[in-house]
C-alpha atoms as a PDB file:
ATOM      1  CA  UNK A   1      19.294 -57.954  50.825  1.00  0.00           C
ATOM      2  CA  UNK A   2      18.169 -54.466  49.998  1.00  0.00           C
ATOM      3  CA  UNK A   3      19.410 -51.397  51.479  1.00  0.00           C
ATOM      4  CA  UNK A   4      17.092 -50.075  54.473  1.00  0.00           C
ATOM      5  CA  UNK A   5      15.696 -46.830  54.705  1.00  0.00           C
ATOM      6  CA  UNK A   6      15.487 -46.923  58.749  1.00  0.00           C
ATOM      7  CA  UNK A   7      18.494 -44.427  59.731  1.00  0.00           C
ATOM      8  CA  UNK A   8      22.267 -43.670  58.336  1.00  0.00           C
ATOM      9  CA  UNK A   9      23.428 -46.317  56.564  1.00  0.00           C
ATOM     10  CA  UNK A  10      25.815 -46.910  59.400  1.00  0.00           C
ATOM     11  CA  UNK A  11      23.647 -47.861  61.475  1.00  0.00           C
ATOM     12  CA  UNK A  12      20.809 -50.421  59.087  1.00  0.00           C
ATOM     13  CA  UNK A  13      21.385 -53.093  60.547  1.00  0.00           C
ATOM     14  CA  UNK A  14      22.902 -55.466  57.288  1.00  0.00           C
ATOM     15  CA  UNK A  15      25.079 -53.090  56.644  1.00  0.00           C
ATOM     16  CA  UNK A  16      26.679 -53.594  60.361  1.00  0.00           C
ATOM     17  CA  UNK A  17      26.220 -56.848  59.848  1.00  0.00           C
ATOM     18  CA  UNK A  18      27.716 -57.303  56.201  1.00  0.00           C
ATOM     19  CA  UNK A  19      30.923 -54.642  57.317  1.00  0.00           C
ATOM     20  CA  UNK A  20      31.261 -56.892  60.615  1.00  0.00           C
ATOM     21  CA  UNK A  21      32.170 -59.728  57.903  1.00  0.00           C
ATOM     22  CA  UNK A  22      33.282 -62.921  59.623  1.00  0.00           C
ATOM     23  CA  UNK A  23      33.671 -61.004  62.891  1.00  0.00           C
ATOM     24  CA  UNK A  24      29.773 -60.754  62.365  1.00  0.00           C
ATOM     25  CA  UNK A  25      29.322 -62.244  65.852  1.00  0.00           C
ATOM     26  CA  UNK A  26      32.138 -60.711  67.905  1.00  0.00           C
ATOM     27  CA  UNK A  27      30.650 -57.618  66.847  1.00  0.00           C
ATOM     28  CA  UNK A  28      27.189 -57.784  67.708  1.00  0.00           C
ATOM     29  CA  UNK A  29      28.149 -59.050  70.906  1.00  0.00           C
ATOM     30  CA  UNK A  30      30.129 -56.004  71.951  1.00  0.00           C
ATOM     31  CA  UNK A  31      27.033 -53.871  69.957  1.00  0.00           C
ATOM     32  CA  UNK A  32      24.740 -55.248  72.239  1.00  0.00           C
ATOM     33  CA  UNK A  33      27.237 -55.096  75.501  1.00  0.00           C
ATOM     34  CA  UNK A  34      27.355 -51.442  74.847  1.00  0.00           C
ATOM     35  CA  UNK A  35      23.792 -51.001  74.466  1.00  0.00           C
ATOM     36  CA  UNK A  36      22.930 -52.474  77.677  1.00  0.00           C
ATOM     37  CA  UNK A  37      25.255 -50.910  79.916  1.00  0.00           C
ATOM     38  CA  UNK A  38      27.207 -48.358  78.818  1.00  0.00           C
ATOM     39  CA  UNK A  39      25.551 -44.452  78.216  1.00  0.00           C
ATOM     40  CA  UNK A  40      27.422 -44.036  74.301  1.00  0.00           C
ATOM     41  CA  UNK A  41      25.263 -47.040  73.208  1.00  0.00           C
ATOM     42  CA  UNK A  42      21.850 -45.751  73.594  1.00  0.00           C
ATOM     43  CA  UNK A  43      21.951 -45.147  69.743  1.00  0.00           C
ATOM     44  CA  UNK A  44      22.363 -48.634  68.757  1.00  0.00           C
ATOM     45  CA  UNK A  45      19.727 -50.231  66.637  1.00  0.00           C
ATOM     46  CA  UNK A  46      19.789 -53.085  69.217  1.00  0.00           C
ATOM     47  CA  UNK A  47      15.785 -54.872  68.379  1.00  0.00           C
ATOM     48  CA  UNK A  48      16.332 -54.642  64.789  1.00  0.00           C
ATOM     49  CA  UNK A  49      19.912 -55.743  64.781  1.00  0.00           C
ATOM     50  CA  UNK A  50      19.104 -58.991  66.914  1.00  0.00           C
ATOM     51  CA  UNK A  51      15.880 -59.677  64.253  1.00  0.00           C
ATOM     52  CA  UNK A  52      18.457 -59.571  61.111  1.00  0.00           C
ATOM     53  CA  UNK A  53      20.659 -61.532  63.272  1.00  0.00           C
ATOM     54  CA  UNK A  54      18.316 -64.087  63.130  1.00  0.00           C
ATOM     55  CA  UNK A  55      17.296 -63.546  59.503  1.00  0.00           C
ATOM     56  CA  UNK A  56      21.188 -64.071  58.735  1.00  0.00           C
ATOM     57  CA  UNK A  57      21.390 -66.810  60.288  1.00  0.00           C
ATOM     58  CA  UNK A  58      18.402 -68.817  58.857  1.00  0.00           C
ATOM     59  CA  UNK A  59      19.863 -67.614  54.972  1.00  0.00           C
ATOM     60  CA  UNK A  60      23.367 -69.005  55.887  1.00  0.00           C
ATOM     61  CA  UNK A  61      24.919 -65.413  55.939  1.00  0.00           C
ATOM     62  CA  UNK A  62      26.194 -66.333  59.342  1.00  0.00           C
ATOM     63  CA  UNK A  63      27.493 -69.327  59.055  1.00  0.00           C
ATOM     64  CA  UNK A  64      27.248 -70.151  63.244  1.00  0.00           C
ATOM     65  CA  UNK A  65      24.279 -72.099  64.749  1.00  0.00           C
ATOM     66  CA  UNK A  66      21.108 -70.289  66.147  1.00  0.00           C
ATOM     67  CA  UNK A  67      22.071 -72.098  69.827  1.00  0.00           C
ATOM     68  CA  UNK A  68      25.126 -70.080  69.888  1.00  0.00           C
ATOM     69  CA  UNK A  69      24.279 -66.925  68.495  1.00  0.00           C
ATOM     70  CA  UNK A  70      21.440 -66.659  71.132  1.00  0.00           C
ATOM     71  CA  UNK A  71      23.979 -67.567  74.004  1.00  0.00           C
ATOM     72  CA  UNK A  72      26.477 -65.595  73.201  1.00  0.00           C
ATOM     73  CA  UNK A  73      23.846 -62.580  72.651  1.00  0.00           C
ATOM     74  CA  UNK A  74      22.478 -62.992  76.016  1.00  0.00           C
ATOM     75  CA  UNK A  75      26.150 -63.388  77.599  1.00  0.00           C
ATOM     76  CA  UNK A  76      26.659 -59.910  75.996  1.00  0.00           C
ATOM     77  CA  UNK A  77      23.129 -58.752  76.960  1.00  0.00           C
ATOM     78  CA  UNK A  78      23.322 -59.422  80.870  1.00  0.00           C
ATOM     79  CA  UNK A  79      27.101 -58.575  80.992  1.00  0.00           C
ATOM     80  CA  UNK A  80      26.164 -54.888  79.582  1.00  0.00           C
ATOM     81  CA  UNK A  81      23.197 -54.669  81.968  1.00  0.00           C
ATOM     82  CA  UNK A  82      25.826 -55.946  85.074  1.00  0.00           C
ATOM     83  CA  UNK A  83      28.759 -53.334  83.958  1.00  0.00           C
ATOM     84  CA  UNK A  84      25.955 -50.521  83.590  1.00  0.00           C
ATOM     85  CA  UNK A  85      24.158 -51.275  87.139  1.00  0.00           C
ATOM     86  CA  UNK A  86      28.026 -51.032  89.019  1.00  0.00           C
ATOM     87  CA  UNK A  87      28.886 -47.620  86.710  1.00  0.00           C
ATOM     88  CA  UNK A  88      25.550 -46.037  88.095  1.00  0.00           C
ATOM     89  CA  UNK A  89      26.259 -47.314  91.760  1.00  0.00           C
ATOM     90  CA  UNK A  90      29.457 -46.213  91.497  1.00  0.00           C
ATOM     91  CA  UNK A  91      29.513 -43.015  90.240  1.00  0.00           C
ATOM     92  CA  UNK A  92      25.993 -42.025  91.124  1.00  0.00           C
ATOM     93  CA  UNK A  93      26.785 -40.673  94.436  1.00  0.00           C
ATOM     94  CA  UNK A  94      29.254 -38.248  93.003  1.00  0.00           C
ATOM     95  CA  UNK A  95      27.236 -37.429  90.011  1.00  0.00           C
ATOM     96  CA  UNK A  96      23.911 -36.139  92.404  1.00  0.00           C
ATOM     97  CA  UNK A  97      25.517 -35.045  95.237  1.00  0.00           C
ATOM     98  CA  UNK A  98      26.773 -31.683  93.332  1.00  0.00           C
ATOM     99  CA  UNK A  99      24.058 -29.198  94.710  1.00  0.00           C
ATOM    100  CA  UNK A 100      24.451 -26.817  91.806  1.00  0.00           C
ATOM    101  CA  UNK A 101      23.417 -29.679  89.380  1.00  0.00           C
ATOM    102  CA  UNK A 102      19.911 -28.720  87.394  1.00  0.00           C
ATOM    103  CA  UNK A 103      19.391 -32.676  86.264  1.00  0.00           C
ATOM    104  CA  UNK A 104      21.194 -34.823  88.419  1.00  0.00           C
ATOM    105  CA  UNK A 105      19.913 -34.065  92.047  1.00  0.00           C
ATOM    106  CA  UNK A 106      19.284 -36.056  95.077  1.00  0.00           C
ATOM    107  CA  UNK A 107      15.531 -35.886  94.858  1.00  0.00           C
ATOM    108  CA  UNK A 108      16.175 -37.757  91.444  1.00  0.00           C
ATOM    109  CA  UNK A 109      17.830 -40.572  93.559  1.00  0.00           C
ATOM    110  CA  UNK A 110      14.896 -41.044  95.548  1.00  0.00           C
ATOM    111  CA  UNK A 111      12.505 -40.913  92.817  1.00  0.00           C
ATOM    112  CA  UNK A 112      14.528 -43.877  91.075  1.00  0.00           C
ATOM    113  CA  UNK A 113      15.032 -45.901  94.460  1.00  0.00           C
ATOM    114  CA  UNK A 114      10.847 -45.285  94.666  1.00  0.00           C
ATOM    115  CA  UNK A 115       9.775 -46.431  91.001  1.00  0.00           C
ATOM    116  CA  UNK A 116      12.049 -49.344  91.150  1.00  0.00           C
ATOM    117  CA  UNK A 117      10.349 -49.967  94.463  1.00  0.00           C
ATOM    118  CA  UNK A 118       7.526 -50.019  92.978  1.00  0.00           C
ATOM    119  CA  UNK A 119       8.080 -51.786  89.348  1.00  0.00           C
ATOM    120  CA  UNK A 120      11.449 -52.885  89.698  1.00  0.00           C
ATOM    121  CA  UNK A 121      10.733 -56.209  88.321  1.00  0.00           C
ATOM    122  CA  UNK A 122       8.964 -54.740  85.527  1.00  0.00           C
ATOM    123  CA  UNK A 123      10.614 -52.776  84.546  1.00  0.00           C
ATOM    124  CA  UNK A 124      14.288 -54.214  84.510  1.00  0.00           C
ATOM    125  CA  UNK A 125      12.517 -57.256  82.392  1.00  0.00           C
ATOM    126  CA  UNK A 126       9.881 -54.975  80.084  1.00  0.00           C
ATOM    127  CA  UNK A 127      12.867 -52.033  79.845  1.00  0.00           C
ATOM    128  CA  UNK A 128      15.017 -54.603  77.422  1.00  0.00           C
ATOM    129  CA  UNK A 129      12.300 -54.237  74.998  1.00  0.00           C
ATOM    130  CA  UNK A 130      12.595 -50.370  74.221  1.00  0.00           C
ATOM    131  CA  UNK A 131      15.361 -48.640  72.145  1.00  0.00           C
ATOM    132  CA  UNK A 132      17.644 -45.884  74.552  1.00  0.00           C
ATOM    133  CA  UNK A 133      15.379 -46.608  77.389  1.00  0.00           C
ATOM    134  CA  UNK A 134      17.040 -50.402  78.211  1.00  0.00           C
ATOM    135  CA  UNK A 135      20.479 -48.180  77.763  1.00  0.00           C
ATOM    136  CA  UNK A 136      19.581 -45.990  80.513  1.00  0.00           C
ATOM    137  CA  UNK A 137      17.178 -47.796  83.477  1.00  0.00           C
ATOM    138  CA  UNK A 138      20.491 -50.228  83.583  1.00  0.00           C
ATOM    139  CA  UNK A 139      22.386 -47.385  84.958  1.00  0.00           C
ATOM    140  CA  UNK A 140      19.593 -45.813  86.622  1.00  0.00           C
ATOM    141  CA  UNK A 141      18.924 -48.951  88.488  1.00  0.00           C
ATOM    142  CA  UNK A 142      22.550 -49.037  90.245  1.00  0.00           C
ATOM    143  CA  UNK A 143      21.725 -44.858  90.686  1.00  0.00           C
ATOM    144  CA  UNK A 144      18.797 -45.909  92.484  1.00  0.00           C
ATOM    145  CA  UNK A 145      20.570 -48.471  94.431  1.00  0.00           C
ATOM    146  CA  UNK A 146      18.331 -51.735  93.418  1.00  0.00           C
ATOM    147  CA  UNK A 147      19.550 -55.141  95.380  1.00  0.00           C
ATOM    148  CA  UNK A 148      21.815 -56.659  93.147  1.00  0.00           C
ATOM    149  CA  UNK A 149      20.464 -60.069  93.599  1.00  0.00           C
ATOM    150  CA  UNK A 150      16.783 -59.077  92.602  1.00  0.00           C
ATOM    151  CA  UNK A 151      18.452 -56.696  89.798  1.00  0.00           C
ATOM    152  CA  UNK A 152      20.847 -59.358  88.149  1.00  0.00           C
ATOM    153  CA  UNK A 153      17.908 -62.258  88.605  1.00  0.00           C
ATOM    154  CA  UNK A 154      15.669 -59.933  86.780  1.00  0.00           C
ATOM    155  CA  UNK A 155      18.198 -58.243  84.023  1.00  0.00           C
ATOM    156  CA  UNK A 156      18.899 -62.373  83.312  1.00  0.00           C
ATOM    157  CA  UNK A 157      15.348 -62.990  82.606  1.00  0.00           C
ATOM    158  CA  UNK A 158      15.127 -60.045  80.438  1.00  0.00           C
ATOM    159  CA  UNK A 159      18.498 -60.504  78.753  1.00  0.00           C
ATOM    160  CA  UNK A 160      17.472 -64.180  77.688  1.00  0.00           C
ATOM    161  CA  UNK A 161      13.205 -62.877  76.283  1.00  0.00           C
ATOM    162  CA  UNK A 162      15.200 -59.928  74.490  1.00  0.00           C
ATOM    163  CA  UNK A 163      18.631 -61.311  73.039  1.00  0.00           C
ATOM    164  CA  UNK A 164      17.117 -64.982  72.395  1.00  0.00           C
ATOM    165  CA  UNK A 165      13.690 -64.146  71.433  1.00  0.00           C
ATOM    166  CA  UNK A 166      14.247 -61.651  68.974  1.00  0.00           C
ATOM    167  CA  UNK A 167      17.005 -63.281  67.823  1.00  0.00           C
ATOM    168  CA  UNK A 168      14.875 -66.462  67.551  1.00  0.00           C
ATOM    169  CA  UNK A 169      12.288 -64.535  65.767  1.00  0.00           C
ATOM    170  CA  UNK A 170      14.005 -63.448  62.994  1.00  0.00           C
ATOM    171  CA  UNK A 171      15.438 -66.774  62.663  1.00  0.00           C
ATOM    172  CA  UNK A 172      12.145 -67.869  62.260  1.00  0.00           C
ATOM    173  CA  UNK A 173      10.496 -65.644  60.228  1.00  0.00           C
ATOM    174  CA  UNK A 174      13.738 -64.911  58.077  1.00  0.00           C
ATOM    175  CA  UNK A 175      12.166 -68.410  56.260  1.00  0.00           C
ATOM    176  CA  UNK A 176       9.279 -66.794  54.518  1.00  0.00           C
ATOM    177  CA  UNK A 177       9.760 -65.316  51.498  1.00  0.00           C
ATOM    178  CA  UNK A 178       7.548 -62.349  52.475  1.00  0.00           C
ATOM    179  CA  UNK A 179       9.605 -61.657  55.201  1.00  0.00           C
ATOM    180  CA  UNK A 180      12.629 -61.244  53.100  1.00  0.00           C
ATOM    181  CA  UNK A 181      10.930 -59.813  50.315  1.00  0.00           C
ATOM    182  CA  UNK A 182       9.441 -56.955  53.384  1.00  0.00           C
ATOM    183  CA  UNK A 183      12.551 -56.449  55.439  1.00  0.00           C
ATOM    184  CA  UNK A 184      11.987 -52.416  55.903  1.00  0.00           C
ATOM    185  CA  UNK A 185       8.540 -53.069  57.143  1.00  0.00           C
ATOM    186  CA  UNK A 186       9.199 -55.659  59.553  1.00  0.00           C
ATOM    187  CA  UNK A 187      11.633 -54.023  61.213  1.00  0.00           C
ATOM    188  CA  UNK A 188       9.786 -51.358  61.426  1.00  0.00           C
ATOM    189  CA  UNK A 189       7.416 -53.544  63.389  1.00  0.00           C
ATOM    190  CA  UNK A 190      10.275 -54.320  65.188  1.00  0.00           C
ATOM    191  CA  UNK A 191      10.409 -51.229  66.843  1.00  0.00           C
ATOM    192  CA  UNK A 192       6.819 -50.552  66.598  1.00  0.00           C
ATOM    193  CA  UNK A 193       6.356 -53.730  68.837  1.00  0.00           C
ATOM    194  CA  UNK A 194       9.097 -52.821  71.135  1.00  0.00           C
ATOM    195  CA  UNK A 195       7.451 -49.691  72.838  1.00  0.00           C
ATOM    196  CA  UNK A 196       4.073 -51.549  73.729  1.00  0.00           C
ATOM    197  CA  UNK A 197       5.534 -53.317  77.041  1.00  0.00           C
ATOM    198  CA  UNK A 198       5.844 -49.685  78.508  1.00  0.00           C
ATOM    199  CA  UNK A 199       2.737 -47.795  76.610  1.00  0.00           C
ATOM    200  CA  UNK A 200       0.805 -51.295  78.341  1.00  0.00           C
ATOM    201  CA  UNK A 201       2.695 -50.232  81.742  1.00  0.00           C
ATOM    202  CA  UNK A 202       1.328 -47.073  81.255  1.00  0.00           C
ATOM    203  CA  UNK A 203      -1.726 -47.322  80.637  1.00  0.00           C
ATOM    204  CA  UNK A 204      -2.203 -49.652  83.472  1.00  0.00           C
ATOM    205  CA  UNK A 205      -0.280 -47.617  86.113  1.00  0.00           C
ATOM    206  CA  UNK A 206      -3.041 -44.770  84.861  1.00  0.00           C
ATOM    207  CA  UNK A 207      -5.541 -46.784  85.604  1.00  0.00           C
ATOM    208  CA  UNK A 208      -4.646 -47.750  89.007  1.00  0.00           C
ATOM    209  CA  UNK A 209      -3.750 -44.167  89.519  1.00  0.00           C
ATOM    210  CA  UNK A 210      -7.497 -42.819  88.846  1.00  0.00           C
ATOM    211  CA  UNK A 211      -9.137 -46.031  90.822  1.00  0.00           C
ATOM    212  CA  UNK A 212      -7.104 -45.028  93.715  1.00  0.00           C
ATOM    213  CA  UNK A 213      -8.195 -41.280  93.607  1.00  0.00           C
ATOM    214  CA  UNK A 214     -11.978 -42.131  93.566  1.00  0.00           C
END
């Protein structure tokens, strides 16, 4: 496979994947647990990673079967989002309580506690789907002090449609030989795709913005 031209090559995904070696697994797992719920991931190239995952897998490069790769990506997934929602609940309250804090101030508290309110379901399942932004609304969602049943029902649901179905994908596609041939531009589809759940939240929370002003 061709070097990628998306990034440092530290971070293209076959190179992770090809220094990883037979600890290829292990180490996407704890690559993807950091992504989802702890702050120092939000760099990870987590959609793009999971897609070559996949592509690996269907070329024999990793040598474990797509049932297992998917479960133990999702285990990783929803694990991350769990350990991120209790490090925002936890230290939230000490973290916006300091008056003299510019970014992290009560009113921000409230503002989470009233979006998640408001698209909490949404947003925990639709937030998996774009890069720094499924790093941070983990945290932001313990912050905000989400129920933890609703919040772990819903981070499950998104943890299995992001760490299977990409995964899946590239599995899948990773059997055409235009796909392989085109790995730079998929993935850059990859993350292309990945932003449209929230521009399509946007757009539609716009447009129930201006019919409720008229």
């Amino acid at each position: 496979m061709t070097a990628l031209a998306l990034g440092p090559e530290w971070l293209q995904p076959d190179s992770i994947i090809a220094w990883l070696g037979p600890w290829a697994l292990v180490g996407l797992a704890l690559i993807v647990f950091a992504e989802c719920g702890l702050l120092l991931g939000f760099f990870m190239p987590g959609d793009s990673l999971l897609f070559t995952a996949g592509l690996f897998v269907a070329q024999g490069a990793i040598q474990v079967p797509l049932w297992l790769v998917c479960a133990i990506l999702v285990v990783a997934a929803f694990a991350g989002n769990t350990a991120g929602y209790w490090i925002g609940r936890a230290a939230g309250p000490a973290v916006f309580d300091k008056p003299k804090s510019r970014l992290f101030k009560p009113q921000h508290v409230r503002k989470t506690q009233d979006f998640f309110d408001k698209y909490g379901n949404r947003a925990i399942v639709l937030g998996r789907f774009v890069p720094v932004v499924r790093t941070f609304i983990t945290v932001m969602a313990g912050v905000g002090r989400m129920e933890p049943k609703r919040y772990l029902t819903y981070s499950l649901i998104g943890g299995v449609a992001w760490a299977a179905g990409v995964t899946v994908l590239g599995f899948w596609l990773g059997q055409f030989v235009f796909v392989r041939a085109n790995i730079e531009l998929m993935l850059i589809l990859i993350v292309l795709v990945s932003v449209l759940p929230i521009l399509v939240e946007l757009v539609r929370a716009r447009r129930s913005g201006g019919a409720h002003a008229k």
